[in-house]
PDB file of N, CA and C in Angstrom:
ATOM      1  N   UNK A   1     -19.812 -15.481 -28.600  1.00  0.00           N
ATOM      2  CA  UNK A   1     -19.935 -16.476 -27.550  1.00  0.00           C
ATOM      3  C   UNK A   1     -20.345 -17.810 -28.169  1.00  0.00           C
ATOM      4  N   UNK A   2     -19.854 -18.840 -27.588  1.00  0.00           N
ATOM      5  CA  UNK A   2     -19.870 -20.119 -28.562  1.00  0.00           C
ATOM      6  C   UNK A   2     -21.528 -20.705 -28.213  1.00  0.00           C
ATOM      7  N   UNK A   3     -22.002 -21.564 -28.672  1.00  0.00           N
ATOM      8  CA  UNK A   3     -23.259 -22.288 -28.533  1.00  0.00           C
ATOM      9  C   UNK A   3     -23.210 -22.953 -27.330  1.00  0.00           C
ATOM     10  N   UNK A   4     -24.004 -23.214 -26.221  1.00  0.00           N
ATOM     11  CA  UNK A   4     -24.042 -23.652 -24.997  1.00  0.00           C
ATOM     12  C   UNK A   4     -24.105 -25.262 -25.495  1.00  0.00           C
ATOM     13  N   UNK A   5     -23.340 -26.408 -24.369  1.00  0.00           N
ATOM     14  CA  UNK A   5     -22.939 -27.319 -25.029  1.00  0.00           C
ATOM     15  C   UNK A   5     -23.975 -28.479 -25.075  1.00  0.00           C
ATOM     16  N   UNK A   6     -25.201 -28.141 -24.298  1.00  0.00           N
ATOM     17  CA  UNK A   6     -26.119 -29.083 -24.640  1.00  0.00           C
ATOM     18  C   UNK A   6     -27.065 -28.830 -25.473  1.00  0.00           C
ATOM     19  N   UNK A   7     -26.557 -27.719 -26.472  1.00  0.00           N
ATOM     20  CA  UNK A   7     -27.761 -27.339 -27.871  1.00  0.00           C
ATOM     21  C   UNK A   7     -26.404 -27.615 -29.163  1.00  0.00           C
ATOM     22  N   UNK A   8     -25.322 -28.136 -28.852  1.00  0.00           N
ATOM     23  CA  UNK A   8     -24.591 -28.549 -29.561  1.00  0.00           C
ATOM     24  C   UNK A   8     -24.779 -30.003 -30.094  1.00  0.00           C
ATOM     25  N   UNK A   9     -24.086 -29.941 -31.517  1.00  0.00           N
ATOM     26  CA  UNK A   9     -24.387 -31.586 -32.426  1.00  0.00           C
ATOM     27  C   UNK A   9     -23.141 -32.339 -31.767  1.00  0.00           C
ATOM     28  N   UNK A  10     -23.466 -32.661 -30.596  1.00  0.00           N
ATOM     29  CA  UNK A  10     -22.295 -33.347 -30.283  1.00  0.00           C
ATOM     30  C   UNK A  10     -21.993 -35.262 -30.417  1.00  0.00           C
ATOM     31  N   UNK A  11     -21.316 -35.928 -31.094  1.00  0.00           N
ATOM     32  CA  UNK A  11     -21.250 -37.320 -31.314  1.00  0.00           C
ATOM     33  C   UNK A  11     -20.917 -38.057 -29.756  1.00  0.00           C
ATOM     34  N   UNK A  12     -19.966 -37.340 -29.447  1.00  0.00           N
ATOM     35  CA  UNK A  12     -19.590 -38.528 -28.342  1.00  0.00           C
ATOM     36  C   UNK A  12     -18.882 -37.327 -27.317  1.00  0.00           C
ATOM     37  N   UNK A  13     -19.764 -37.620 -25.972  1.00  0.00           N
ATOM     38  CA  UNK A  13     -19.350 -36.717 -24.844  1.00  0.00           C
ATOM     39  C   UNK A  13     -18.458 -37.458 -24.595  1.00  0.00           C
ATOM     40  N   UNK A  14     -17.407 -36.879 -23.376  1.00  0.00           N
ATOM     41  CA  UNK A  14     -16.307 -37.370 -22.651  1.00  0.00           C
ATOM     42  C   UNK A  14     -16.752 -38.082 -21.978  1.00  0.00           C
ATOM     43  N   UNK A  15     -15.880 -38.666 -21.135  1.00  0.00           N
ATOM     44  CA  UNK A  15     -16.201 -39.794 -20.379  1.00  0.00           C
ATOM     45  C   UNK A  15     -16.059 -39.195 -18.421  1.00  0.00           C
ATOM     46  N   UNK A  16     -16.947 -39.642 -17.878  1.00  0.00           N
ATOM     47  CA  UNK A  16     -15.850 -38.339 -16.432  1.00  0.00           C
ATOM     48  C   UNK A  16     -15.039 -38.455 -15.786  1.00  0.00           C
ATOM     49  N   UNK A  17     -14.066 -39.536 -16.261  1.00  0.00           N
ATOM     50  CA  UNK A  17     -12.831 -39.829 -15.704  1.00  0.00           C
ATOM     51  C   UNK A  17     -11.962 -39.043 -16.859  1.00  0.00           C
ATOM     52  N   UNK A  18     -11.696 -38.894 -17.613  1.00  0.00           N
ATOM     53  CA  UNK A  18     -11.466 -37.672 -19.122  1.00  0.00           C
ATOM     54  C   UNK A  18     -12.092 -36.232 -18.201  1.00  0.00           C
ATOM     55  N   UNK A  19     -12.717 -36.038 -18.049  1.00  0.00           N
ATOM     56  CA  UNK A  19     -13.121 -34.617 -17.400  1.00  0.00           C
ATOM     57  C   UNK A  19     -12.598 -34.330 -15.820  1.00  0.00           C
ATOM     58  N   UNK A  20     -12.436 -35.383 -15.050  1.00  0.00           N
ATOM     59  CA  UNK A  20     -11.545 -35.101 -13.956  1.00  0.00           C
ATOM     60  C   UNK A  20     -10.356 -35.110 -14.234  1.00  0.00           C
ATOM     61  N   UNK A  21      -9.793 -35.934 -14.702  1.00  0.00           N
ATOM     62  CA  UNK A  21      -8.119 -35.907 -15.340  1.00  0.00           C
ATOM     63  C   UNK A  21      -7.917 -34.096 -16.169  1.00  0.00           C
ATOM     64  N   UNK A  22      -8.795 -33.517 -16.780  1.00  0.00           N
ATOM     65  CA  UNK A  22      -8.695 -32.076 -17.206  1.00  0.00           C
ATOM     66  C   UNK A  22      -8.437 -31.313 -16.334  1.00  0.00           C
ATOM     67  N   UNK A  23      -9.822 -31.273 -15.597  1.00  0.00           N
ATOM     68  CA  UNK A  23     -10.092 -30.945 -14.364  1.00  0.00           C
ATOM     69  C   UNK A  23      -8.779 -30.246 -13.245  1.00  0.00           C
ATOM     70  N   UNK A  24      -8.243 -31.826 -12.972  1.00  0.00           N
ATOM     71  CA  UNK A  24      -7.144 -31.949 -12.183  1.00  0.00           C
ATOM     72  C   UNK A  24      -6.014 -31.388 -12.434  1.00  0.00           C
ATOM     73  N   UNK A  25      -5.577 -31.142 -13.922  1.00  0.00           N
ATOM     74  CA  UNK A  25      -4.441 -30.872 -14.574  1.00  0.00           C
ATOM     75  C   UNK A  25      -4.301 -29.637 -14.504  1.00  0.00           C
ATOM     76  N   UNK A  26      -5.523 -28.862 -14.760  1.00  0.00           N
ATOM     77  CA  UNK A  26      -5.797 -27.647 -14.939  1.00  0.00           C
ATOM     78  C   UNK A  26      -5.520 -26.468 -13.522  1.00  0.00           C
ATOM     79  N   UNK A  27      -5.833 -27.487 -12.380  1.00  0.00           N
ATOM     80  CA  UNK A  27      -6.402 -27.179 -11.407  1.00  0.00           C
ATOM     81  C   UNK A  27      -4.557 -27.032 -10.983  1.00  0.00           C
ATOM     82  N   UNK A  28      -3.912 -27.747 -11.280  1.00  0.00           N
ATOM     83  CA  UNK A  28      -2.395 -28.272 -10.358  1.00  0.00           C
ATOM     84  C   UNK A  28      -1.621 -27.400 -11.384  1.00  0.00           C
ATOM     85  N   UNK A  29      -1.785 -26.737 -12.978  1.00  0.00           N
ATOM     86  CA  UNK A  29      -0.863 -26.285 -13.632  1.00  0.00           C
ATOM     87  C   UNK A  29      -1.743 -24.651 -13.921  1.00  0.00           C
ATOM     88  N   UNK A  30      -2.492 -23.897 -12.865  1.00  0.00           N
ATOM     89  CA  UNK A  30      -3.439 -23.124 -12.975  1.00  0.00           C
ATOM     90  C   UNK A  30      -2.152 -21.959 -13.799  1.00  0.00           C
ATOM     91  N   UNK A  31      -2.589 -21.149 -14.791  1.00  0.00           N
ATOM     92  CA  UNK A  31      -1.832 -20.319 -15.544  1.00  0.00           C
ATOM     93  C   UNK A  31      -0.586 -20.784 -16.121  1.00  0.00           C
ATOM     94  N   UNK A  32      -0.053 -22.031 -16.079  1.00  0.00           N
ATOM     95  CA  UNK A  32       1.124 -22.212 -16.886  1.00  0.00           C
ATOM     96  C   UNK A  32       0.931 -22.360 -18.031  1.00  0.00           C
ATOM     97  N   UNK A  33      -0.932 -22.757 -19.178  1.00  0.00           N
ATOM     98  CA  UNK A  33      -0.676 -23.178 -20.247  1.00  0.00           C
ATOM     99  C   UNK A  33      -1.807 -21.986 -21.065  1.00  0.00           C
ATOM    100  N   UNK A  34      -2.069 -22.072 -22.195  1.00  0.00           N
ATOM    101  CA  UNK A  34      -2.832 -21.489 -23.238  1.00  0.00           C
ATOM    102  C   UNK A  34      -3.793 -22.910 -23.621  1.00  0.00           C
ATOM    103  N   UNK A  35      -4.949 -22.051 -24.278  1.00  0.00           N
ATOM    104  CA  UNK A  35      -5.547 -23.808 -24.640  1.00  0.00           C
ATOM    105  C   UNK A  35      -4.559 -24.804 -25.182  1.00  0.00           C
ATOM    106  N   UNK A  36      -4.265 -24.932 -26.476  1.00  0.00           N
ATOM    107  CA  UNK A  36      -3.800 -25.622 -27.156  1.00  0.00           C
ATOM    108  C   UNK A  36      -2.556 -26.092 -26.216  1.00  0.00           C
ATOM    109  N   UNK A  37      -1.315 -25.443 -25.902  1.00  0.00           N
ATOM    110  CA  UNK A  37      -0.271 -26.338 -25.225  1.00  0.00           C
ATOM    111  C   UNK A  37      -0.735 -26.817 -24.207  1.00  0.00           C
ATOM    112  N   UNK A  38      -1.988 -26.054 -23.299  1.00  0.00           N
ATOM    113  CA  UNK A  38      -3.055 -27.500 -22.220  1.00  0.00           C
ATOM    114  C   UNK A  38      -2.837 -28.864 -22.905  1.00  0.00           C
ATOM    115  N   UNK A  39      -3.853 -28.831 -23.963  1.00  0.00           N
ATOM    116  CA  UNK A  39      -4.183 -29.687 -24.472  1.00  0.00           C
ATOM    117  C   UNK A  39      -2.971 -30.468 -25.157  1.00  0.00           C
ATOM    118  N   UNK A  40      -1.847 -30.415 -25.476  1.00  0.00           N
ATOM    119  CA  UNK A  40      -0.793 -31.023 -25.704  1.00  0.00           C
ATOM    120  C   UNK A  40      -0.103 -31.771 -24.558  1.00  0.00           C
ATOM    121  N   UNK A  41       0.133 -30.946 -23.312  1.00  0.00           N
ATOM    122  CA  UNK A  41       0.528 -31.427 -22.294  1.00  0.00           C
ATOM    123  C   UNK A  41      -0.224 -32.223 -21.423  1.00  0.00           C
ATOM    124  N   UNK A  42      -1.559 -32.554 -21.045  1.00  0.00           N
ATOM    125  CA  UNK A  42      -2.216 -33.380 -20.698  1.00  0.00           C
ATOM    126  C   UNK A  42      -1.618 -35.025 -20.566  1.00  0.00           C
ATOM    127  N   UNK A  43      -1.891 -35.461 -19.350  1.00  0.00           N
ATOM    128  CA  UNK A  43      -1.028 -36.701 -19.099  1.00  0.00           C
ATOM    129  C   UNK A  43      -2.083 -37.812 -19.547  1.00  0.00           C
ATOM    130  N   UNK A  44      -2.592 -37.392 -20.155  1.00  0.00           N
ATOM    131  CA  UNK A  44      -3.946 -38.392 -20.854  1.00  0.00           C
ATOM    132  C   UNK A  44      -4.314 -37.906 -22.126  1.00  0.00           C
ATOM    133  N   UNK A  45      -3.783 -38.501 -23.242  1.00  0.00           N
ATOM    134  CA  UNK A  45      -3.569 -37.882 -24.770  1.00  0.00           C
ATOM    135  C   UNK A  45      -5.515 -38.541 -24.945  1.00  0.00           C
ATOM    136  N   UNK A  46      -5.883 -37.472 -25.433  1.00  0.00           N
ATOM    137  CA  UNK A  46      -7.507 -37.182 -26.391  1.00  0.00           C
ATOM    138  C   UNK A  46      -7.339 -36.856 -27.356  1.00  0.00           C
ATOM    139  N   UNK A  47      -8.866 -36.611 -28.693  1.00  0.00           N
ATOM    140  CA  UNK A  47      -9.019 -36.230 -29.484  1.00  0.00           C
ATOM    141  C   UNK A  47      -9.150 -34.432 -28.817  1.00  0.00           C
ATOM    142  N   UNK A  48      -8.654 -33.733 -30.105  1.00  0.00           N
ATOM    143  CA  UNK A  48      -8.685 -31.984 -29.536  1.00  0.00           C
ATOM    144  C   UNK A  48     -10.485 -31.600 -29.194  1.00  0.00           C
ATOM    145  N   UNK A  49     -11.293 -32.452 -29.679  1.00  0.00           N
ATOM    146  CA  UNK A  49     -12.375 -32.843 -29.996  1.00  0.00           C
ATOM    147  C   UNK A  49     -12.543 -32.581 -28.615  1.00  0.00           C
ATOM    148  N   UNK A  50     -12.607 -33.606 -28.095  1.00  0.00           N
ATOM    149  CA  UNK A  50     -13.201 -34.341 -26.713  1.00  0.00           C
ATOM    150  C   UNK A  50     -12.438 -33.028 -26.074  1.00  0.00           C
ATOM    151  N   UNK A  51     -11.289 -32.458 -25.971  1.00  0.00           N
ATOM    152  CA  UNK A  51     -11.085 -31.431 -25.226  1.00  0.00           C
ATOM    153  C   UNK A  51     -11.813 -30.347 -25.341  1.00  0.00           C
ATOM    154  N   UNK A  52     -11.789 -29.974 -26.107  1.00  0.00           N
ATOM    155  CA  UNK A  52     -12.664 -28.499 -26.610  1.00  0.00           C
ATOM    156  C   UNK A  52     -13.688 -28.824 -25.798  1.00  0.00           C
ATOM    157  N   UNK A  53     -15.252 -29.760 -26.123  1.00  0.00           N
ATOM    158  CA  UNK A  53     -16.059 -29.723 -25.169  1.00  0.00           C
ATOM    159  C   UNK A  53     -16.042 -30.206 -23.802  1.00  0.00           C
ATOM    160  N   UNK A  54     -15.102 -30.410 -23.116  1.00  0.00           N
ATOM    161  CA  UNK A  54     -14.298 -30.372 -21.590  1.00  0.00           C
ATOM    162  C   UNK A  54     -14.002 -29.138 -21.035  1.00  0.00           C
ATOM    163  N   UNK A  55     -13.210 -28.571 -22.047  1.00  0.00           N
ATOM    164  CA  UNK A  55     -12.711 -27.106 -21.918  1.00  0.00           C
ATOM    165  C   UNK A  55     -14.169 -26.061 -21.957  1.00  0.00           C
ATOM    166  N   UNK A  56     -14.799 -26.218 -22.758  1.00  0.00           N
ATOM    167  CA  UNK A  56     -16.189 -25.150 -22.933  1.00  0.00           C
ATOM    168  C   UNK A  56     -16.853 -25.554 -21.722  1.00  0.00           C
ATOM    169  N   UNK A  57     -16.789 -26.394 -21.487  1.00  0.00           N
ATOM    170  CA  UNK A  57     -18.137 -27.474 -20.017  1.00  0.00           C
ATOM    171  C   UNK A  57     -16.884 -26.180 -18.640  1.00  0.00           C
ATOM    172  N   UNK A  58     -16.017 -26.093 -18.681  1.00  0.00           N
ATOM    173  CA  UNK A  58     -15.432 -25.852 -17.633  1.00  0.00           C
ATOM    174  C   UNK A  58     -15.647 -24.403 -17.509  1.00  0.00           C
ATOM    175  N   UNK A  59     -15.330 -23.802 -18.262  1.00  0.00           N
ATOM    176  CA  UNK A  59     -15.669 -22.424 -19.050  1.00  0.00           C
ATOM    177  C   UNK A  59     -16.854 -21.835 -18.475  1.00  0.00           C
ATOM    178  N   UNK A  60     -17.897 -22.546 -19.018  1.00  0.00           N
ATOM    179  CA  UNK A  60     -19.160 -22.045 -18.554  1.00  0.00           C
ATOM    180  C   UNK A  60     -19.646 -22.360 -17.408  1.00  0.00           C
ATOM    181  N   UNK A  61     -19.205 -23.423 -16.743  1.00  0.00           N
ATOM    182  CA  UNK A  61     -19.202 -23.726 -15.276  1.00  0.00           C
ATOM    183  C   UNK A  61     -18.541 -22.527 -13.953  1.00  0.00           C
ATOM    184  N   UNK A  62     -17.927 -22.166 -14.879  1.00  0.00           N
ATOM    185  CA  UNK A  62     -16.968 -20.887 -13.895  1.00  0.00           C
ATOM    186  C   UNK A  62     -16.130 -21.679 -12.905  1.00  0.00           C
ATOM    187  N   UNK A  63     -15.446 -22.931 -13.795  1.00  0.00           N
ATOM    188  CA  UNK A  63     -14.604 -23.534 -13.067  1.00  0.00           C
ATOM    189  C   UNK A  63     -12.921 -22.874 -13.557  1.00  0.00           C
ATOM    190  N   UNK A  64     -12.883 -22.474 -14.678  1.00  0.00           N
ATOM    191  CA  UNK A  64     -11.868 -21.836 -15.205  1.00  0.00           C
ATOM    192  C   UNK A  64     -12.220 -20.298 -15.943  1.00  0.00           C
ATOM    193  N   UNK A  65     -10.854 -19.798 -16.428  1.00  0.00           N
ATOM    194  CA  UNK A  65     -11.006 -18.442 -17.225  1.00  0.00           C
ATOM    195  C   UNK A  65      -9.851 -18.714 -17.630  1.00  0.00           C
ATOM    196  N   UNK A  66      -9.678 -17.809 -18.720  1.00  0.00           N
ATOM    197  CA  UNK A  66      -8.918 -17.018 -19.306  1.00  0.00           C
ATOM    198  C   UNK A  66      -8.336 -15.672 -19.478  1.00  0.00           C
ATOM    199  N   UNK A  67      -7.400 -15.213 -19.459  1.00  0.00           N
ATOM    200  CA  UNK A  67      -7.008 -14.112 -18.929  1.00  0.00           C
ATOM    201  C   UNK A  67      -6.918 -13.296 -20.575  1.00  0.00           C
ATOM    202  N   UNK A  68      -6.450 -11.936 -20.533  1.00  0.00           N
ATOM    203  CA  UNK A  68      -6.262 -11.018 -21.830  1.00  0.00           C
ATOM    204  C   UNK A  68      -5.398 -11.645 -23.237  1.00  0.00           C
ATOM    205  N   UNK A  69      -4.637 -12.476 -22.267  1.00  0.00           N
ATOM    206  CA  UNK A  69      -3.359 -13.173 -23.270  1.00  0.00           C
ATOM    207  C   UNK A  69      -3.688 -14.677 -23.701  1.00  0.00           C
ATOM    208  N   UNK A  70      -4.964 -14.640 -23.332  1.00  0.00           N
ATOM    209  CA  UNK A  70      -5.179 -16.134 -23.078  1.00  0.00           C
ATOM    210  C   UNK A  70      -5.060 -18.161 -22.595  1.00  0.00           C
ATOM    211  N   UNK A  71      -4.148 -17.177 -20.975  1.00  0.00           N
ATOM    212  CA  UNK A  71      -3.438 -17.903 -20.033  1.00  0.00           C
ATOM    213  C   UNK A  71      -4.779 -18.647 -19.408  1.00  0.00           C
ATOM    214  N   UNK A  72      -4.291 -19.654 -18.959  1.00  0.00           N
ATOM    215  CA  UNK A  72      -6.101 -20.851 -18.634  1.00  0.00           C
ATOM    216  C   UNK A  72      -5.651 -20.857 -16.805  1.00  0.00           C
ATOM    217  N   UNK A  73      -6.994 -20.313 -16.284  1.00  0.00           N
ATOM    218  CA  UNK A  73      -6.472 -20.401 -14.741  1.00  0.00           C
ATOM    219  C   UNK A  73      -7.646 -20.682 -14.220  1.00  0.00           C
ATOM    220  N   UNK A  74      -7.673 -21.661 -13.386  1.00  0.00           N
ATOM    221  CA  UNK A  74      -8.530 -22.385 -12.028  1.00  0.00           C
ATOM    222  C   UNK A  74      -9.372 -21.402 -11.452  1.00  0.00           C
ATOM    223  N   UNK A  75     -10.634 -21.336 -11.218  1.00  0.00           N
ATOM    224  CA  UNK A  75     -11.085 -19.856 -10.523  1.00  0.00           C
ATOM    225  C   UNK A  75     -12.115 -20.848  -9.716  1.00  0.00           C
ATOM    226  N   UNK A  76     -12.419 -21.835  -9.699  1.00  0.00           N
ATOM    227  CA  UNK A  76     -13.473 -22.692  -8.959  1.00  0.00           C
ATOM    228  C   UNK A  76     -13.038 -22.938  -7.569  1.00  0.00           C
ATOM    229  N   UNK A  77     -13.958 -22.170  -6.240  1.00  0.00           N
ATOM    230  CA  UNK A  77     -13.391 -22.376  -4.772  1.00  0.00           C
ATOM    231  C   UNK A  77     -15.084 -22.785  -4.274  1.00  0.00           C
ATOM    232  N   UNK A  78     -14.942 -24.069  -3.941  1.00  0.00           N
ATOM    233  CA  UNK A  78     -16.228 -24.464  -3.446  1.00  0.00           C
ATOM    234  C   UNK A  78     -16.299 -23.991  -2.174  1.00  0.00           C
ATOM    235  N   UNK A  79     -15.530 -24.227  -1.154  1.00  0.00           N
ATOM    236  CA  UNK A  79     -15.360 -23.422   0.297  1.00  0.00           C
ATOM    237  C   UNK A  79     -16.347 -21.761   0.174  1.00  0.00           C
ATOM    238  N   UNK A  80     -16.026 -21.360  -1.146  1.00  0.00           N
ATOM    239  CA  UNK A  80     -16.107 -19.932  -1.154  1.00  0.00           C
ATOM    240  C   UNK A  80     -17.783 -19.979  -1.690  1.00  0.00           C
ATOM    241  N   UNK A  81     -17.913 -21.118  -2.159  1.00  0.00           N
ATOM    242  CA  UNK A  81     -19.457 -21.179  -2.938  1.00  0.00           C
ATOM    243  C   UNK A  81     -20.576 -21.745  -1.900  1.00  0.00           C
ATOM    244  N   UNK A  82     -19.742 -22.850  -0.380  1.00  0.00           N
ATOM    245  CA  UNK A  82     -20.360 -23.306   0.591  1.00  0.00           C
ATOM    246  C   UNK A  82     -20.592 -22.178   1.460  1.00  0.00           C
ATOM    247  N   UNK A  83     -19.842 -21.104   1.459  1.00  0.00           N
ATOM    248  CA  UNK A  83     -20.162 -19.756   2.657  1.00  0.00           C
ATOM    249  C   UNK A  83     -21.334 -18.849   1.963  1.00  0.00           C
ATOM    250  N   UNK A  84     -21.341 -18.732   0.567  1.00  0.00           N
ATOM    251  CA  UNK A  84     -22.387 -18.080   0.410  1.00  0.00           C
ATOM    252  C   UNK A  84     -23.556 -18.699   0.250  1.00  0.00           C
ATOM    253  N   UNK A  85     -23.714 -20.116  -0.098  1.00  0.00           N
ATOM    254  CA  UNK A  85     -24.948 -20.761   0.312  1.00  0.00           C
ATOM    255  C   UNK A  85     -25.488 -20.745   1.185  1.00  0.00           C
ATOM    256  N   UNK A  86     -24.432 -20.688   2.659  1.00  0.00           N
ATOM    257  CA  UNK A  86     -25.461 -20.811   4.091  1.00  0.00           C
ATOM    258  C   UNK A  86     -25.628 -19.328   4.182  1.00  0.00           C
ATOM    259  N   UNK A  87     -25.308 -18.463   3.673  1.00  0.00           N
ATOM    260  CA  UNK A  87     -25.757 -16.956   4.142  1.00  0.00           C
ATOM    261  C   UNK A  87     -27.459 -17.115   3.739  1.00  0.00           C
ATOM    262  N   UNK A  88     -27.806 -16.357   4.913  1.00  0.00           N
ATOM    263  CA  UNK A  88     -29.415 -16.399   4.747  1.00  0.00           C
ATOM    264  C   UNK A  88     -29.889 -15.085   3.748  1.00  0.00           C
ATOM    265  N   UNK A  89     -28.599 -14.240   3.964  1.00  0.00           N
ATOM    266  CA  UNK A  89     -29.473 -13.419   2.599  1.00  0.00           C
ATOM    267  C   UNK A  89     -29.355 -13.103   2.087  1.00  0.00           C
ATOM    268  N   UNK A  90     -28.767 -14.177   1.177  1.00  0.00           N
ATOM    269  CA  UNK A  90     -28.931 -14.488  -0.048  1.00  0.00           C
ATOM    270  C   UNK A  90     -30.011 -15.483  -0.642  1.00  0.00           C
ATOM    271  N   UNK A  91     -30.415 -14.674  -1.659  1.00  0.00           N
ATOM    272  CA  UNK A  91     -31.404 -15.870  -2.010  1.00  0.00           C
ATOM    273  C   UNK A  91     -30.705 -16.794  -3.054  1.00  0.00           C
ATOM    274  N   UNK A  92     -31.557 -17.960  -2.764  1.00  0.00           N
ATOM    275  CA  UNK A  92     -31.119 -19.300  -4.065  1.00  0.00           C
ATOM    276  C   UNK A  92     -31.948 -19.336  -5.264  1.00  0.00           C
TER     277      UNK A  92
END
């Protein structure tokens, strides 16, 4: 499991218009890419750099996954994260 990204030596975070543009891409092309051809196809050319920690930030957010073959798919449903917040029992 990789190093969590705020105990990482990192030089220069993304910017969050760079992280919504991922975000978005990811979200509209859910399972068509693998990391690397993601990261090729992106309508906003980066360093692989700046992707990787975009891609890990998303990762551990449980905004995306990866499947056995290592297909990149959207799994983030806030609707689904707003119904279990108002349930009362559940705790926070």
């Amino acid at each position: 499991m990789p190093q969590p990204i705020l105990q990482r030596n990192i030089l220069h975070y993304p910017r969050l218009d760079t992280i919504l543009t991922v975000e978005e891409f990811i979200e509209k092309n859910s399972g068509k890419f693998k990391k690397k051809s993601l990261w090729e196809n992106l309508p906003k050319k980066m360093i692989y750099q700046t992707f990787c920690v975009i891609f890990d930030y998303l990762e551990e957010t449980g905004k995306i996954a990866r499947d056995k073959d290592g297909w990149i798919v959207w799994i983030w449903n806030p609707e689904l994260v707003k119904k279990y917040l108002a349930r009362e029992d559940l705790g926070r």
